[in-house]
C-alpha atoms as a PDB file:
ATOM      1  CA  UNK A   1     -43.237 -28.702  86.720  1.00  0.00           C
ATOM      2  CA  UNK A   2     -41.459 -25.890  84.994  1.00  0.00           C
ATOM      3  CA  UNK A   3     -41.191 -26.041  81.249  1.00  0.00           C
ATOM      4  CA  UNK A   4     -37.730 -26.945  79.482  1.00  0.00           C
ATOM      5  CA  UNK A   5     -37.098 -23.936  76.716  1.00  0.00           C
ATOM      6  CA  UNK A   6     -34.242 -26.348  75.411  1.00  0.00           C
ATOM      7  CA  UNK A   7     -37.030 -28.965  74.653  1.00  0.00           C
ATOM      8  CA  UNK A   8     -39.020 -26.580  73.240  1.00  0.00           C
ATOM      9  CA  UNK A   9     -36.540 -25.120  71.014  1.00  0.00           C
ATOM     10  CA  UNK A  10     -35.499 -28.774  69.519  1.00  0.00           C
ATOM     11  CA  UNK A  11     -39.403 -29.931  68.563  1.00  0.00           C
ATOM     12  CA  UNK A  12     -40.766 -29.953  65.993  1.00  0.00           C
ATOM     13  CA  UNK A  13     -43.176 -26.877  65.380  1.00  0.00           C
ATOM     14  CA  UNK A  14     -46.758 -27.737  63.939  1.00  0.00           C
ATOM     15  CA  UNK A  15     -48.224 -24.168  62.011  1.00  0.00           C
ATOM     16  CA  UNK A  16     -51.206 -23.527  62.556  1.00  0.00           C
ATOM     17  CA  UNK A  17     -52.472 -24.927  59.036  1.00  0.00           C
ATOM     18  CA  UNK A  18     -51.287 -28.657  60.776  1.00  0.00           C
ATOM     19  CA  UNK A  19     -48.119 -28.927  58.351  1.00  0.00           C
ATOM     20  CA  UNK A  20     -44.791 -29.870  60.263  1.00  0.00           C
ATOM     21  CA  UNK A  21     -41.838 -26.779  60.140  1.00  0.00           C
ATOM     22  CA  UNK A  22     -38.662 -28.100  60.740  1.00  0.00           C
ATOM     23  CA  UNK A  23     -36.205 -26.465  62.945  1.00  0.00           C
ATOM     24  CA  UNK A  24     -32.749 -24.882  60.965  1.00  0.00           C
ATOM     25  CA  UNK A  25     -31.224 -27.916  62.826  1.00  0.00           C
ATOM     26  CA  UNK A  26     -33.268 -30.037  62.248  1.00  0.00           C
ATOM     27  CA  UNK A  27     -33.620 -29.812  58.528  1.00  0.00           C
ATOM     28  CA  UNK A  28     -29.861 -29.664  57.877  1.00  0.00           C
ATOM     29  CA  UNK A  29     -29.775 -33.154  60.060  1.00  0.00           C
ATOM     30  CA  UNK A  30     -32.747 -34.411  58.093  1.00  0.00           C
ATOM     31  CA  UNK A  31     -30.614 -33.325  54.474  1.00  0.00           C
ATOM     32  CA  UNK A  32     -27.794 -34.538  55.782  1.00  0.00           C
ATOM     33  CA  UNK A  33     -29.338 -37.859  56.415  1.00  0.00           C
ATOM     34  CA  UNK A  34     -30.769 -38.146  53.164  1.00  0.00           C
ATOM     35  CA  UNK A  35     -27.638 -37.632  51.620  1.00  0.00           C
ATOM     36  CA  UNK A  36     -25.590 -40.112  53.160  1.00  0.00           C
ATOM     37  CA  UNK A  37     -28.640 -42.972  52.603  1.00  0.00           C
ATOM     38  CA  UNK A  38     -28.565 -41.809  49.019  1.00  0.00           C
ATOM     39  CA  UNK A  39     -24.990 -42.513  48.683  1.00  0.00           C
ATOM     40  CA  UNK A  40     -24.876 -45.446  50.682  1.00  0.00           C
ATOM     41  CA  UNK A  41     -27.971 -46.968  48.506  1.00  0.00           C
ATOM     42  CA  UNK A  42     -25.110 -46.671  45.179  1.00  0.00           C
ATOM     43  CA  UNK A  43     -22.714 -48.677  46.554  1.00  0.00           C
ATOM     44  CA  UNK A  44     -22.422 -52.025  45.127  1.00  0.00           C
ATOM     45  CA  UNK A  45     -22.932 -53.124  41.296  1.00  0.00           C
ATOM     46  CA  UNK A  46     -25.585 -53.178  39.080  1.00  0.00           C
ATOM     47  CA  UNK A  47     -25.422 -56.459  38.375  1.00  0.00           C
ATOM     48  CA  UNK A  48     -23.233 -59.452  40.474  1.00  0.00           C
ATOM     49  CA  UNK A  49     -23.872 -63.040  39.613  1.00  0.00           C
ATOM     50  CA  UNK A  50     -21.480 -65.992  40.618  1.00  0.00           C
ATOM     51  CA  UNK A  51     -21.076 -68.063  37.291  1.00  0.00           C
ATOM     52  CA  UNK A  52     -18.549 -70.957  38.346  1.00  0.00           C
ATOM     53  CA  UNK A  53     -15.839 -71.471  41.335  1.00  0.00           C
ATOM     54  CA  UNK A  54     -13.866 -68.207  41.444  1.00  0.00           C
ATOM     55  CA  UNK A  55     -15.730 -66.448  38.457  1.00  0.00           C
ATOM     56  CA  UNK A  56     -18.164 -63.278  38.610  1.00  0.00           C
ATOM     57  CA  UNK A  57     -20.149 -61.677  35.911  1.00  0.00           C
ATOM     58  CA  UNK A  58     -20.244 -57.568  37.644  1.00  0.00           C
ATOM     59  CA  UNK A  59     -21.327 -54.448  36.195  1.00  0.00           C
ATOM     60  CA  UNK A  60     -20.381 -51.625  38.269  1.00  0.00           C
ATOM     61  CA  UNK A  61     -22.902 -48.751  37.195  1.00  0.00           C
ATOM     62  CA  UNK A  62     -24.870 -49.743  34.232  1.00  0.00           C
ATOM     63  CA  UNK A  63     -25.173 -52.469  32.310  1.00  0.00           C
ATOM     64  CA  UNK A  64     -22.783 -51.614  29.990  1.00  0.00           C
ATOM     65  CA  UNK A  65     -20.084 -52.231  32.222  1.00  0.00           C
ATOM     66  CA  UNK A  66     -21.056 -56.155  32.153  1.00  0.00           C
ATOM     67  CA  UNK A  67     -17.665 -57.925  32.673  1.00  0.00           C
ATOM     68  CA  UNK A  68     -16.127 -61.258  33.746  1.00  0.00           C
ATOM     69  CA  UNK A  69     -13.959 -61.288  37.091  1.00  0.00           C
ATOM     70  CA  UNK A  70     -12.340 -63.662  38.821  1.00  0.00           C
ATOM     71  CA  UNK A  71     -12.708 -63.104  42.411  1.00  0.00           C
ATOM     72  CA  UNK A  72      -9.986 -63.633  44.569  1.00  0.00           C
ATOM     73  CA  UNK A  73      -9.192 -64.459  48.552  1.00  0.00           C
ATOM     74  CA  UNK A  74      -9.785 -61.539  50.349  1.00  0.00           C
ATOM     75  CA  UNK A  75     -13.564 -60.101  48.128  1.00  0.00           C
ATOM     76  CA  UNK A  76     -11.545 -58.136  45.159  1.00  0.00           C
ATOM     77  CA  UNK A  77     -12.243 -59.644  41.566  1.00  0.00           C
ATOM     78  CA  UNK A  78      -9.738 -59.464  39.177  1.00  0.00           C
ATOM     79  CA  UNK A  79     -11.043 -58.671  35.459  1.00  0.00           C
ATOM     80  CA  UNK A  80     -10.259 -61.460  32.809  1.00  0.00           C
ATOM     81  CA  UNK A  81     -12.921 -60.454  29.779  1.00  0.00           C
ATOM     82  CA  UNK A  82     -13.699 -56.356  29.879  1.00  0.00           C
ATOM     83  CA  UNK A  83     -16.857 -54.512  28.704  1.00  0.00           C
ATOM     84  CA  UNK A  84     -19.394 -55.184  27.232  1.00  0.00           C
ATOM     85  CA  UNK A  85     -20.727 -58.737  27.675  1.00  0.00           C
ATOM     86  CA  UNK A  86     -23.716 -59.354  25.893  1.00  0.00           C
ATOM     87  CA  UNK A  87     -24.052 -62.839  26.003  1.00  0.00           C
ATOM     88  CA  UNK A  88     -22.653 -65.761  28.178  1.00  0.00           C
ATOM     89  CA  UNK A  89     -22.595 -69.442  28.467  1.00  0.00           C
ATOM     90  CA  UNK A  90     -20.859 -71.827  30.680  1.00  0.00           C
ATOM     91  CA  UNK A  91     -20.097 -75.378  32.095  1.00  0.00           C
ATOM     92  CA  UNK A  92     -17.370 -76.962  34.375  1.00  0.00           C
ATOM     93  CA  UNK A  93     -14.494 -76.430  32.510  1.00  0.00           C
ATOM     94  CA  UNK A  94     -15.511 -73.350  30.375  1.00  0.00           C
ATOM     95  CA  UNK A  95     -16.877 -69.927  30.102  1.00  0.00           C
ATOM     96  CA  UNK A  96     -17.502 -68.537  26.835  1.00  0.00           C
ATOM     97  CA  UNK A  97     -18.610 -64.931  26.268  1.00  0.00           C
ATOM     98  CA  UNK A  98     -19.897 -62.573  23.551  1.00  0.00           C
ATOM     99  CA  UNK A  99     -18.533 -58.906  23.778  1.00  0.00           C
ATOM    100  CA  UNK A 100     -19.027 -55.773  22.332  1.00  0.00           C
ATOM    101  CA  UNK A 101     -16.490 -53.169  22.551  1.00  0.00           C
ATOM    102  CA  UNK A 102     -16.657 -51.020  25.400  1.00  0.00           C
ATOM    103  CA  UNK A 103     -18.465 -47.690  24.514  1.00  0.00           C
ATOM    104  CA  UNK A 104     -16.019 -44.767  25.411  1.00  0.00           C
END
């Protein structure tokens, strides 16, 4: 059985010190992979927590984003107290919230 040069060409190499060389195609599919599970790992918030029918307490990127949302039908959330929360408490008919001012 005759050997397949494409094959070849597309394996990975091993040196002869047994550490793996990557192909130029190979290693720009390998960066290009990393980047795209790096910036799908960042999506999403910091912090979500439901707090009571409709209402959300998100932080986007850090914690001193902390706000109060209320979410609506189709996933969105509305804001209704902005940055920063600090401190929360709530029941059935209430939601009461310490805030700082948002650090711009």
């Amino acid at each position: 059985m005759p050997l397949d040069i494409k094959k070849i060409q597309n394996a990975v190499r091993i040196s002869v010190d047994n550490k793996v060389v990557l192909t130029d195609r190979q290693m720009a599919l390998f960066i290009a992979r990393a980047f795209l599970i790096t910036q799908m790992a960042s999506c999403g918030f910091v912090n979500d927590e439901k707090l009571i029918g409709p209402y959300r307490l998100v932080a986007v990127d850090v914690d001193q984003q902390m706000s109060i949302c209320y979410q609506i039908d189709n996933g969105d959330c509305v804001g209704r107290i902005p940055e920063t929360i600090f401190d929360l408490g709530w029941d059935q008919h209430y939601i009461v919230a310490k805030q700082h001012p948002a650090n711009n």
